[in-house]
C-alpha atoms as a PDB file:
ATOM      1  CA  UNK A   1      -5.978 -22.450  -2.092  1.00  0.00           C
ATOM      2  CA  UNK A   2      -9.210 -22.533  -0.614  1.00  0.00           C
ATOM      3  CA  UNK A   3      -8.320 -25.403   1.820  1.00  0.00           C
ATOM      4  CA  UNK A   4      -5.689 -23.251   2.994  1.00  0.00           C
ATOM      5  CA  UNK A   5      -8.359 -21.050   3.978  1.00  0.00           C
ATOM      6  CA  UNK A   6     -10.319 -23.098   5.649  1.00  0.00           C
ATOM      7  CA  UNK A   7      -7.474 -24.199   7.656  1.00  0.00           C
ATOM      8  CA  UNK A   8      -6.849 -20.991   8.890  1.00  0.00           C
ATOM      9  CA  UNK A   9     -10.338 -19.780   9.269  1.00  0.00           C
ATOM     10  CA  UNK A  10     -10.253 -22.035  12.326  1.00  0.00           C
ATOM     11  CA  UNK A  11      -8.377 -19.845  14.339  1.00  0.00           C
ATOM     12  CA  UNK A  12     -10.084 -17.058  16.152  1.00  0.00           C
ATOM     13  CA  UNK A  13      -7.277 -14.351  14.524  1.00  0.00           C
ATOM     14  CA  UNK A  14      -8.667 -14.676  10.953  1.00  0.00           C
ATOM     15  CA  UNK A  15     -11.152 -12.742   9.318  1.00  0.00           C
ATOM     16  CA  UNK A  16     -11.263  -9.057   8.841  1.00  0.00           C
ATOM     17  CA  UNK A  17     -10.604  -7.001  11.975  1.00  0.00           C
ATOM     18  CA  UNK A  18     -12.344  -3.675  12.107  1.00  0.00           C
ATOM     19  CA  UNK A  19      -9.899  -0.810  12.827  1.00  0.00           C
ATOM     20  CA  UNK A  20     -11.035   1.529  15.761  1.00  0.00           C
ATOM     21  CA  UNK A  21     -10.806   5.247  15.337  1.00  0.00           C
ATOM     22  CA  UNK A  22     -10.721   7.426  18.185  1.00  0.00           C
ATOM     23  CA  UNK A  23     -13.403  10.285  18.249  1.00  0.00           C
ATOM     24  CA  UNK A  24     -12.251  13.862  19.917  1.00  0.00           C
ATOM     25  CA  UNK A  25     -14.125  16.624  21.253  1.00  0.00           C
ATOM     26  CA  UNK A  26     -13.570  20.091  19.879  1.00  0.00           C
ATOM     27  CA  UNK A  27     -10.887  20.616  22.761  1.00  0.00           C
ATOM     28  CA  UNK A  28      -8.285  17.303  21.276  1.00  0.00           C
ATOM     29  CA  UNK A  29      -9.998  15.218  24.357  1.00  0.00           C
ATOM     30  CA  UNK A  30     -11.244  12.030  23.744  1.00  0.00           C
ATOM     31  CA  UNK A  31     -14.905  11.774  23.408  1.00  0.00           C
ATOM     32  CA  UNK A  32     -15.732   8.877  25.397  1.00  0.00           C
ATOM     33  CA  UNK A  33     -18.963   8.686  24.968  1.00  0.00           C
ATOM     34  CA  UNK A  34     -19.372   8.388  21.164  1.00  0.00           C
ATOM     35  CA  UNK A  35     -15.965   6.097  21.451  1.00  0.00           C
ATOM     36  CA  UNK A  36     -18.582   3.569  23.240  1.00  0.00           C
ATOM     37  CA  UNK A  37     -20.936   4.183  20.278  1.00  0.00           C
ATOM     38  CA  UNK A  38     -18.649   3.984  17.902  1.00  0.00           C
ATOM     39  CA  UNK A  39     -17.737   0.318  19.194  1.00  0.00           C
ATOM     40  CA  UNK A  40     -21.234  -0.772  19.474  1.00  0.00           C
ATOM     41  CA  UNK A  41     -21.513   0.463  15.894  1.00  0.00           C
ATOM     42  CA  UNK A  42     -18.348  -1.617  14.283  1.00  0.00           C
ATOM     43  CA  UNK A  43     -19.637  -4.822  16.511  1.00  0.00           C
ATOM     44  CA  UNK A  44     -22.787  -4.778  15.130  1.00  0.00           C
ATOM     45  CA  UNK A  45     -21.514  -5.396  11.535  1.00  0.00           C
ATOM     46  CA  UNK A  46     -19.908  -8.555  12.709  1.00  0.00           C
ATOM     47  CA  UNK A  47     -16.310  -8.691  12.176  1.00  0.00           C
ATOM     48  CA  UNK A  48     -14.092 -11.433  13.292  1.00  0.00           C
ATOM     49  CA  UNK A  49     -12.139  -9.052  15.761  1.00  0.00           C
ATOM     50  CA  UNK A  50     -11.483  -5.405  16.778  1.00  0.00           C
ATOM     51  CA  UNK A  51      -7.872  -3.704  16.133  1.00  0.00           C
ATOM     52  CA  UNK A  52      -8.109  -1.103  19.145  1.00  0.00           C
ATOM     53  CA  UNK A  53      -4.876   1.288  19.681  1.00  0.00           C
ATOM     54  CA  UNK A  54      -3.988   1.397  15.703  1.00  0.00           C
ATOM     55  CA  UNK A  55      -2.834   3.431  13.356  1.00  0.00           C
ATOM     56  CA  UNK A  56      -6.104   4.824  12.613  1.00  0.00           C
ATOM     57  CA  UNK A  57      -6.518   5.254  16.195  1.00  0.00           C
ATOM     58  CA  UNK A  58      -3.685   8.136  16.304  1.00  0.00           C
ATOM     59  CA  UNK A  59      -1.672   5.658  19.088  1.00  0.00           C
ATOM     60  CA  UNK A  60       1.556   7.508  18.288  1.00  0.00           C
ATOM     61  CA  UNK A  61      -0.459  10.993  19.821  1.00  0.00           C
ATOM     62  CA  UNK A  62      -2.055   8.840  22.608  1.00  0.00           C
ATOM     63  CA  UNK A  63      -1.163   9.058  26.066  1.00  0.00           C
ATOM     64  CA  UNK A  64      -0.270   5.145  27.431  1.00  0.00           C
ATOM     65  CA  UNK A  65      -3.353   5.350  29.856  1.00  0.00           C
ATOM     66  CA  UNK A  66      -5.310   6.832  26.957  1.00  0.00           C
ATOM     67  CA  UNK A  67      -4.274   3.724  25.120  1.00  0.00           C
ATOM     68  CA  UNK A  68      -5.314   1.223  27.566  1.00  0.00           C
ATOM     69  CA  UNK A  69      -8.612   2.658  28.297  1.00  0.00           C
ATOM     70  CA  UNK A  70      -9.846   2.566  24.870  1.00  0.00           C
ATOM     71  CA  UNK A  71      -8.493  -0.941  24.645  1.00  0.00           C
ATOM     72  CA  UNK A  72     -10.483  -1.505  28.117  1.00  0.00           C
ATOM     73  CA  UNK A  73     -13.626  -0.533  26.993  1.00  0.00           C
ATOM     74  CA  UNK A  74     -14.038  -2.244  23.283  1.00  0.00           C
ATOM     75  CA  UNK A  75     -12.882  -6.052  25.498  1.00  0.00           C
ATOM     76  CA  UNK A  76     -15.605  -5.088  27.426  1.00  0.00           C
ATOM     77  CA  UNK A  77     -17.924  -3.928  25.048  1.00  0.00           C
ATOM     78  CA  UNK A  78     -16.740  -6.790  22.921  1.00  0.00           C
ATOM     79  CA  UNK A  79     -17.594  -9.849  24.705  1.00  0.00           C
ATOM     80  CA  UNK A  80     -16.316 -12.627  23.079  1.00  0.00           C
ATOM     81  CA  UNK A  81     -14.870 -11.372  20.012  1.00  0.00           C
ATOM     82  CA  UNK A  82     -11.422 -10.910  19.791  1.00  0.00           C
ATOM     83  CA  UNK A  83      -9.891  -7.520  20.598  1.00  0.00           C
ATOM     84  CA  UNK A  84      -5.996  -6.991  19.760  1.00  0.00           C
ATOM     85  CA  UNK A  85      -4.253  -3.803  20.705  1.00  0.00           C
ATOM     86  CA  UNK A  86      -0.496  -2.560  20.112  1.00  0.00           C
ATOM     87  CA  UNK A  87       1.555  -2.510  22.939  1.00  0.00           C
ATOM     88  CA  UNK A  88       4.994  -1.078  22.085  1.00  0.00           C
ATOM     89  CA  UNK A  89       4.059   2.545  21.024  1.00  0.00           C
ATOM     90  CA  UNK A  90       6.570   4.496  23.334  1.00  0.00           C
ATOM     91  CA  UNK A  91       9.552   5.461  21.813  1.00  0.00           C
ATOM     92  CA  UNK A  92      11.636   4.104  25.219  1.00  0.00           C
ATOM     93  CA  UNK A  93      12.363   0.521  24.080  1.00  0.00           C
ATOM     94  CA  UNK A  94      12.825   0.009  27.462  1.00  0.00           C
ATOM     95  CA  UNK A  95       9.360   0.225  29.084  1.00  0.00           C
ATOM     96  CA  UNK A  96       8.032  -1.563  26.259  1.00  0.00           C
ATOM     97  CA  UNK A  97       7.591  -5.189  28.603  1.00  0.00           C
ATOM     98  CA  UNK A  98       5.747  -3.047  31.563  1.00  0.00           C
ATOM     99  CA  UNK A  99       3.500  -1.679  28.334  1.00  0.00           C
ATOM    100  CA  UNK A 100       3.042  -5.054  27.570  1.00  0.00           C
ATOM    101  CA  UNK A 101       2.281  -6.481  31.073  1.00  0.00           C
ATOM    102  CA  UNK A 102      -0.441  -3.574  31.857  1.00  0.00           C
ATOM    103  CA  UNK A 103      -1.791  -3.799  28.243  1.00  0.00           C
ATOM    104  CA  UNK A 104      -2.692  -7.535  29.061  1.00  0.00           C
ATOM    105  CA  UNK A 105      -4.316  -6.206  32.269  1.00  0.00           C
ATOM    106  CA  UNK A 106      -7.074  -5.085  30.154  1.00  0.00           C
ATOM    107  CA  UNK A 107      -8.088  -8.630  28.716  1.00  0.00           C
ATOM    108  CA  UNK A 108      -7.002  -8.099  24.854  1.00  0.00           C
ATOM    109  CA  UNK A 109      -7.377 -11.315  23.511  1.00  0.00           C
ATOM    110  CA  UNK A 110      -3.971 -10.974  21.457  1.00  0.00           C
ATOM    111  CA  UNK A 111      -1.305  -7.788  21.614  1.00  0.00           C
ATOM    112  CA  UNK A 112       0.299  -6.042  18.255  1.00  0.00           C
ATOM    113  CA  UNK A 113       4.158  -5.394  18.179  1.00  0.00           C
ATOM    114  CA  UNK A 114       5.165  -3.036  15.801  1.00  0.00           C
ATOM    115  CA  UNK A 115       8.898  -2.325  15.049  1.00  0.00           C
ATOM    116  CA  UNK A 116      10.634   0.739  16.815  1.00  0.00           C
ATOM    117  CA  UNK A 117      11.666   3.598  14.813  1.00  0.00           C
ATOM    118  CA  UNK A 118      14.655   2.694  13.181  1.00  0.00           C
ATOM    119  CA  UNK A 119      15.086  -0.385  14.534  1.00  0.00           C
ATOM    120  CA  UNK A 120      14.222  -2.349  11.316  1.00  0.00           C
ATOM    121  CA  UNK A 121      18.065  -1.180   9.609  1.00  0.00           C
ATOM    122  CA  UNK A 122      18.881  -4.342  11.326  1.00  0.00           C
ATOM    123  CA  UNK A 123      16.765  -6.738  10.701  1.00  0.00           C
ATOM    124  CA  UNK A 124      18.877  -9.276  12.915  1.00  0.00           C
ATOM    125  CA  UNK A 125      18.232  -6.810  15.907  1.00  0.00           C
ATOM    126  CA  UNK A 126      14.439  -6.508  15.320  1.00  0.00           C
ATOM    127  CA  UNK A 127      14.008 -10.049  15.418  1.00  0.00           C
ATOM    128  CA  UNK A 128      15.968 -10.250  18.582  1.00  0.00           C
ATOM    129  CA  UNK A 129      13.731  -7.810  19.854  1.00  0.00           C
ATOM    130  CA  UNK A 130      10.541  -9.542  18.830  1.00  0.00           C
ATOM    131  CA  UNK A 131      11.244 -12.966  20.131  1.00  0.00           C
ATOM    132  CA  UNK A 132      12.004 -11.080  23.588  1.00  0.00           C
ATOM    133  CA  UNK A 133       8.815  -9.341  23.250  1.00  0.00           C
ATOM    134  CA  UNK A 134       6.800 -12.592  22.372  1.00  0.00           C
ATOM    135  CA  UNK A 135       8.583 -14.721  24.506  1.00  0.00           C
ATOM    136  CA  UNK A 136       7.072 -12.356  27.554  1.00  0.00           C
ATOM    137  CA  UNK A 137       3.511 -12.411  26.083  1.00  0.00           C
ATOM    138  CA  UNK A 138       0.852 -14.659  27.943  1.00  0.00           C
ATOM    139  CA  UNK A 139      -1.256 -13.780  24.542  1.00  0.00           C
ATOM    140  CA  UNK A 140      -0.704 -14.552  21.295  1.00  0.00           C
ATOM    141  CA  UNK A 141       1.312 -11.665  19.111  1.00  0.00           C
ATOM    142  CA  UNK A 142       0.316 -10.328  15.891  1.00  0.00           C
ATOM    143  CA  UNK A 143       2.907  -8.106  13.889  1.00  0.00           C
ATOM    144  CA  UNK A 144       2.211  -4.500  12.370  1.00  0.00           C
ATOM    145  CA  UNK A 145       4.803  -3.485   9.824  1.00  0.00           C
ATOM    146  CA  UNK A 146       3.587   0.146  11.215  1.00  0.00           C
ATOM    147  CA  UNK A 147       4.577   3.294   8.325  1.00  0.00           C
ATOM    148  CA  UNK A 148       4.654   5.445  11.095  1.00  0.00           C
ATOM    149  CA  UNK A 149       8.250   3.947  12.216  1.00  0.00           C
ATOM    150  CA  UNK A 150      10.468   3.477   8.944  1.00  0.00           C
ATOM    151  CA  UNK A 151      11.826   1.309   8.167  1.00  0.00           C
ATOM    152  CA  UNK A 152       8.938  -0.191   8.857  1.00  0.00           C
ATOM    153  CA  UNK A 153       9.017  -3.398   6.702  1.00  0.00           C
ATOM    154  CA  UNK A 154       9.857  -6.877   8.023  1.00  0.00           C
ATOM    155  CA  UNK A 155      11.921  -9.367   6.429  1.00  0.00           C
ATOM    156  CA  UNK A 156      10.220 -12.544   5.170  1.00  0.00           C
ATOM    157  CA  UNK A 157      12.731 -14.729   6.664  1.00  0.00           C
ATOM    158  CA  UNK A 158      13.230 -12.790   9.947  1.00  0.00           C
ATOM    159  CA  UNK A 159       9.079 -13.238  10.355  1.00  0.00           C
ATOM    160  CA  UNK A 160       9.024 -17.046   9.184  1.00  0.00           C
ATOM    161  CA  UNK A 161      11.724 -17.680  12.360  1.00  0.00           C
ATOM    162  CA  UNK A 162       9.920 -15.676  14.483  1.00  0.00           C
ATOM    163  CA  UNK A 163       6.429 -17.381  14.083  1.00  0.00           C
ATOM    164  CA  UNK A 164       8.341 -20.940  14.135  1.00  0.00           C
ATOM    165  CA  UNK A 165      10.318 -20.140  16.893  1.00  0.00           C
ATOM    166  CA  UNK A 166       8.143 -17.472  19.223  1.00  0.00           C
ATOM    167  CA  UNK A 167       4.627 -18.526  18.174  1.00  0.00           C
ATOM    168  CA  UNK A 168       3.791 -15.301  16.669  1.00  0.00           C
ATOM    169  CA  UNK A 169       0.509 -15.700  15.286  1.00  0.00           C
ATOM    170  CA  UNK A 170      -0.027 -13.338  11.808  1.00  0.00           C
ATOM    171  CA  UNK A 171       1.160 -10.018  10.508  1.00  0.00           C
ATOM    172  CA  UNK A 172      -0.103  -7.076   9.106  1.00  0.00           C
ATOM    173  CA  UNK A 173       1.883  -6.935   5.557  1.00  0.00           C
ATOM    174  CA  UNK A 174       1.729  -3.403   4.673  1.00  0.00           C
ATOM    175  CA  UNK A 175       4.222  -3.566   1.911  1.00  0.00           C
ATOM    176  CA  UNK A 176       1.365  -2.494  -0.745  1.00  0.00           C
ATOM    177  CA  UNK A 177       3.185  -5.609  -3.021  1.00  0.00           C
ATOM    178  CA  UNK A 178       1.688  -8.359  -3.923  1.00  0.00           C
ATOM    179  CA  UNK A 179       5.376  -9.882  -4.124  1.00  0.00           C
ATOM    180  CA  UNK A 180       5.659  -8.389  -0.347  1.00  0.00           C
ATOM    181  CA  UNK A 181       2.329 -10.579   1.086  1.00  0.00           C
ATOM    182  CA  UNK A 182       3.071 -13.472  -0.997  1.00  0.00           C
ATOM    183  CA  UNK A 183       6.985 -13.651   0.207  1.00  0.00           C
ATOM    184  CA  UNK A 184       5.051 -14.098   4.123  1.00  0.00           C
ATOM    185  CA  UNK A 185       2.473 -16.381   3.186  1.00  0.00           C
ATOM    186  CA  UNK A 186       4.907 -18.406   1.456  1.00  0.00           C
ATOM    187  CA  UNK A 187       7.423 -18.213   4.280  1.00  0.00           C
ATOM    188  CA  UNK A 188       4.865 -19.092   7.103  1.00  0.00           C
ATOM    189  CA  UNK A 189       1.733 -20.967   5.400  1.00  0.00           C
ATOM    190  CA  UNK A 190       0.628 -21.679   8.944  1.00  0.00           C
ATOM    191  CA  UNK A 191       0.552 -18.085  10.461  1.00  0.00           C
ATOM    192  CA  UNK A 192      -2.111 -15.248   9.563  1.00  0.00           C
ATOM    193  CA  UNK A 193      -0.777 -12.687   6.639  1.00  0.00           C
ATOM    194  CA  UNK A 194      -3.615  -9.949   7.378  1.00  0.00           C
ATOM    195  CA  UNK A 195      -3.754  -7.307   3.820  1.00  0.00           C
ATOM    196  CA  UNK A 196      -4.001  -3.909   4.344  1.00  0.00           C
ATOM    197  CA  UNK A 197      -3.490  -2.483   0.780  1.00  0.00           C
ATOM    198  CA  UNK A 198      -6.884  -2.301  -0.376  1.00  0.00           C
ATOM    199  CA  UNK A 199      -6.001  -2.441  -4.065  1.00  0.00           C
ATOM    200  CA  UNK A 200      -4.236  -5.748  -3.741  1.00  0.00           C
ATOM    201  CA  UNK A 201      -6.897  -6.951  -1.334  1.00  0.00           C
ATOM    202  CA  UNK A 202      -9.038  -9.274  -3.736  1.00  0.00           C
ATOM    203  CA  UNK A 203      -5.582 -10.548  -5.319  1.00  0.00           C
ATOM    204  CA  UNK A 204      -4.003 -11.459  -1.845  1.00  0.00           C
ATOM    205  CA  UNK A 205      -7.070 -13.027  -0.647  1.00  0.00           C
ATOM    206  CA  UNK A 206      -7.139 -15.556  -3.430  1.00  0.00           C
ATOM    207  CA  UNK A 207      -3.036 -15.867  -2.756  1.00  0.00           C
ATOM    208  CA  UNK A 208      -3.984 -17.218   0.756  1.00  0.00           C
ATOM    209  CA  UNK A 209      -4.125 -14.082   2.929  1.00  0.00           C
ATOM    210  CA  UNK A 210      -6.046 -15.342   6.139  1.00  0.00           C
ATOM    211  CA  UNK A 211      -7.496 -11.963   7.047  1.00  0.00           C
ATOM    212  CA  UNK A 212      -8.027  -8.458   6.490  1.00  0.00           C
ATOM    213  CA  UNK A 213      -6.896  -5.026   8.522  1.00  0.00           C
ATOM    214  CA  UNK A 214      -7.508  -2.054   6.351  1.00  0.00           C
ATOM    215  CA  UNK A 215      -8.348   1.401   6.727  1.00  0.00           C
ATOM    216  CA  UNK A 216     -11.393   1.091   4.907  1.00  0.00           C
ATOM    217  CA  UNK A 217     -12.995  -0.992   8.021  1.00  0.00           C
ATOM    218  CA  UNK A 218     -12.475   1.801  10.333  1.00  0.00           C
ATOM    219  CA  UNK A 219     -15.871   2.915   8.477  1.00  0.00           C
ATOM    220  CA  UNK A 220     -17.258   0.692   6.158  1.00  0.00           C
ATOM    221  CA  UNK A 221     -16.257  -2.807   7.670  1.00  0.00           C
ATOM    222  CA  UNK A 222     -19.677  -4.258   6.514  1.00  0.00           C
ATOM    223  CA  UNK A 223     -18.382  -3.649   2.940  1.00  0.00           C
ATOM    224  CA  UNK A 224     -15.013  -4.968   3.834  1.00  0.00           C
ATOM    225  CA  UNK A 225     -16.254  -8.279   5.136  1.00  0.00           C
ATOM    226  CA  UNK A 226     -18.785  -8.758   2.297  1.00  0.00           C
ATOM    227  CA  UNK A 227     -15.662  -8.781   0.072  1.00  0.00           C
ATOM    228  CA  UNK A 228     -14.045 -10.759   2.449  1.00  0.00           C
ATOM    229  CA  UNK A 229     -17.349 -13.644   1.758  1.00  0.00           C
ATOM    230  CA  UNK A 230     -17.572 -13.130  -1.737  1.00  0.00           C
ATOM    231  CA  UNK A 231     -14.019 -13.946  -2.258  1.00  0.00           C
ATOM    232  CA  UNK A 232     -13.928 -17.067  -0.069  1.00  0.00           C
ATOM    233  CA  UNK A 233     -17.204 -18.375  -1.808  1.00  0.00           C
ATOM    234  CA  UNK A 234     -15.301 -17.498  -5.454  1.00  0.00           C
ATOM    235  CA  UNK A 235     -18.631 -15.060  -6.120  1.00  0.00           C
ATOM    236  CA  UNK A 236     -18.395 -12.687  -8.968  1.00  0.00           C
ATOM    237  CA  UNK A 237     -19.606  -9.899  -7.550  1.00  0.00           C
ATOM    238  CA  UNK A 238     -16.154  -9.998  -5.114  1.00  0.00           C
ATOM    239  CA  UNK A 239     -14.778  -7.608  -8.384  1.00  0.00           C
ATOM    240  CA  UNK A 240     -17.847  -5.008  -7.978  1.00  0.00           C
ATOM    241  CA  UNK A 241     -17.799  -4.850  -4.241  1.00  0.00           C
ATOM    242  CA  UNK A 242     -13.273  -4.677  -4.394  1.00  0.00           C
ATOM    243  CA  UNK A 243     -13.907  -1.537  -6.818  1.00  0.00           C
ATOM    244  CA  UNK A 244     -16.424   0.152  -4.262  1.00  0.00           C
ATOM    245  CA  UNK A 245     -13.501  -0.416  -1.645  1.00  0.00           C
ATOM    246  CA  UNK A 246     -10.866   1.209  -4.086  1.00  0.00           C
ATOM    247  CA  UNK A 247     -12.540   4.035  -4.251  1.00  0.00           C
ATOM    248  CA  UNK A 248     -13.192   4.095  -0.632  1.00  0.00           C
ATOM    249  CA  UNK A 249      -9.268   3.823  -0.016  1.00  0.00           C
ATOM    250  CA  UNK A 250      -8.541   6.355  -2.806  1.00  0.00           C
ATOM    251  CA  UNK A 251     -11.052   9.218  -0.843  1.00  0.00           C
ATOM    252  CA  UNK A 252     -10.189   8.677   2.880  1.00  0.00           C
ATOM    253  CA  UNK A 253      -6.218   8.613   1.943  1.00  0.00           C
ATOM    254  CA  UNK A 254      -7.179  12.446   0.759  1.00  0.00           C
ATOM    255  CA  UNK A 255      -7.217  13.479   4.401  1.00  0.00           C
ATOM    256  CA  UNK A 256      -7.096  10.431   6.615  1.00  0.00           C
ATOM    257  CA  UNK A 257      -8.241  10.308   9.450  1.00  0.00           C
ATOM    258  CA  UNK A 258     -10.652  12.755   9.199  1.00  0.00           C
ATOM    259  CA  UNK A 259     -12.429  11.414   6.392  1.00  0.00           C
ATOM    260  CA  UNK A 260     -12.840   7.877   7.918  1.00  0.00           C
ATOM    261  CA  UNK A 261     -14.081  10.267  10.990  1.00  0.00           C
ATOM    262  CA  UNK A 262     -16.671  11.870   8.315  1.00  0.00           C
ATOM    263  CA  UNK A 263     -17.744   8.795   6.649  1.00  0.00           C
ATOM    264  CA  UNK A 264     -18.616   7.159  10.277  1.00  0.00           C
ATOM    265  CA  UNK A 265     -20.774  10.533  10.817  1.00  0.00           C
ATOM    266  CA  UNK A 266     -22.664  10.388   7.607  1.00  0.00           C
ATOM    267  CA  UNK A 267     -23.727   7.020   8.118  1.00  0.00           C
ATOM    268  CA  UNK A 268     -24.745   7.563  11.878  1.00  0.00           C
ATOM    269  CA  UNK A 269     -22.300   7.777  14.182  1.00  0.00           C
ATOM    270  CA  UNK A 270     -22.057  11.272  15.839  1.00  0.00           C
ATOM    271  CA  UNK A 271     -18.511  11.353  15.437  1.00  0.00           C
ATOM    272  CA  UNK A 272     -16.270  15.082  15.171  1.00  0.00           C
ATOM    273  CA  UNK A 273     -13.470  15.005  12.521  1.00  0.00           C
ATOM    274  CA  UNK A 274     -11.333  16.266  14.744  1.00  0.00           C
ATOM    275  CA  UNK A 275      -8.029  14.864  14.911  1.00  0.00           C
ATOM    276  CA  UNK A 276      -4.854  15.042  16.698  1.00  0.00           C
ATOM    277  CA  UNK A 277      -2.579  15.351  14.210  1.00  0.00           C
ATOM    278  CA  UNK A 278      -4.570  18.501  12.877  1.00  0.00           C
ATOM    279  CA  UNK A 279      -5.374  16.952   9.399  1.00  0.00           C
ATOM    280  CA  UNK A 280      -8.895  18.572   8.707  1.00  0.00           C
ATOM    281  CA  UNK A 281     -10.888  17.419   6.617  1.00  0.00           C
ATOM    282  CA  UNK A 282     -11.016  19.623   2.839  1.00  0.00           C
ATOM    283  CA  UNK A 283     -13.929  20.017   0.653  1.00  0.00           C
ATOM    284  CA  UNK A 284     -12.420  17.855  -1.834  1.00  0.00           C
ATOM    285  CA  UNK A 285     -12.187  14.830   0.656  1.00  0.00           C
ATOM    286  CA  UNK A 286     -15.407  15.492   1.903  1.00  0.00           C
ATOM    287  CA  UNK A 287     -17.027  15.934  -1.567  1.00  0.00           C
ATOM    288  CA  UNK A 288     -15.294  12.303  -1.977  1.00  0.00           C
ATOM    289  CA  UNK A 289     -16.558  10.566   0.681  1.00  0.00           C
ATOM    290  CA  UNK A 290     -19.680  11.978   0.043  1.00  0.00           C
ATOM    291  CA  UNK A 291     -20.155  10.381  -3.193  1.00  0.00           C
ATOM    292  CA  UNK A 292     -18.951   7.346  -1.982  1.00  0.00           C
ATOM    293  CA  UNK A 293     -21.661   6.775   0.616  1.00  0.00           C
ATOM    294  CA  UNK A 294     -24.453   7.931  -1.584  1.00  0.00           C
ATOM    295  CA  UNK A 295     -23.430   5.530  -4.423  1.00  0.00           C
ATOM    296  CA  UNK A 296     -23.195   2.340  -1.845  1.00  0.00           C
ATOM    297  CA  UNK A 297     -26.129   2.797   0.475  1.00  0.00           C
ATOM    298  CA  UNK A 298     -27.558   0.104  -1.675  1.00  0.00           C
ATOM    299  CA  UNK A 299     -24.668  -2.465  -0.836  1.00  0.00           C
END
């Protein structure tokens, strides 16, 4: 399996990709300036990209030129790592190409589709509607099986065509299976299968997973990508560091995104916890992540 990694660990796409929060002010604006901080913060823990306009990033309670602005500023602040950002988060199918076209404008080095709400009951439609989508791109795509739109999931089969066919690059698996990731990397050994479950992260890794984009990154990416080495290099401390990031997962799901927001505060980054979709952060979560980063400052 591991020359399957090194394969794909020549493409610029693999590797763990931090996931970017987006800070607010007290008020539910953006707070630009610790946004720029923030960036300059993930960079310097080397990743191998950025995942700007996310999940974590709130993009479904984003205004469009909200979106490409923060996608502006972490290409610029990126340099040459990649930066990928999702461009179809409008709930009009129909301006999802102009989306596209002006999401390119800001010099994303790949673009994220994720499916439309409801779209995925027919999974013979949503491939239709990817292959247009791809077919349009002057970047390479990257799939998001996104939970905020369920059905969410993406058939193995419909993805295999569509990265034979349309050139789409990888996918974020977020079926939580190891079955699920293992049914994609099976299907398209050539494409990128990113993991986001963290508990199945050391397992699909050694399956042939060519990259990580978790939720755990949005604030402890260091941690993620020393996994990330320590599984490639078969090193036995890859168990010890996983459990540190399954305990990570298992606190910040307690009131995400707040928490992540918390955790990137308490380890420097003068970040609110405010968040638009008014989950604040309880004492339990906080407690949480608490203990978490005083029992890995050593890692």
């Amino acid at each position: 399996m591991l020359n399957v990694h090194k394969l794909k660990h020549n493409h610029p796409f693999s590797g763990v990709f931090s996931l970017l929060l987006t800070p607010f002010l007290q008020d539910g604006s953006i707070d630009w300036n610790c946004y720029d901080k923030y960036v300059d913060w993930q960079l310097s823990m080397q990743p191998n990209g950025l995942f700007a306009v996310c999940g974590s990033s709130e993009m479904g309670l984003l205004t469009l030129d909200e979106r490409l602005s923060l996608a502006e500023i972490a290409v610029k602040r990126a340099g040459n790592m990649p930066v990928v950002a999702t461009v179809n988060v409008s709930p009009d199918t129909g301006s999802h190409a102009e989306e596209l076209l002006r999401m390119e404008d800001t010099g994303v080095s790949g673009v994220v589709f994720i499916p439309p709400k409801g779209m995925g009951e027919n999974q013979e439609r949503l491939g239709a509607y990817f292959a247009d989508l791809a077919d349009r791109s002057s970047v390479p795509v990257v799939l998001y099986e996104c939970p905020l739109n369920k059905p969410h999931l993406i058939d193995p089969h419909v993805y295999s065509s569509l990265v034979v066919n349309h050139g789409i690059v990888g996918i974020k698996d977020t079926t939580c299976t190891i079955e699920g990731i293992e049914a994609k990397i099976k299907g398209a050994p050539d494409s990128i299968v990113y993991q986001a479950n963290t508990q199945h992260m050391l397992d699909a890794i050694h399956l042939g997973a060519g990259g990580i984009m978790a939720i755990t990154a949005t604030a402890a990416a260091d941690v993620v990508i020393q996994l990330w080495r320590e599984a490639l290099s078969q090193s036995d401390e890859a168990v010890k560091t996983h459990e540190k990031l399954v305990a990570l997962d298992s606190a910040l799901g307690l009131c995400y995104t707040a928490t992540a927001k918390y955790l990137a505060a308490l380890r420097g980054i003068p970040m609110s916890n405010v968040t638009r979709s008014n989950k604040s952060l309880s004492e339990e979560a906080a407690a949480a992540i608490r203990e978490w980063h005083s029992s890995t400052r050593d890692l």
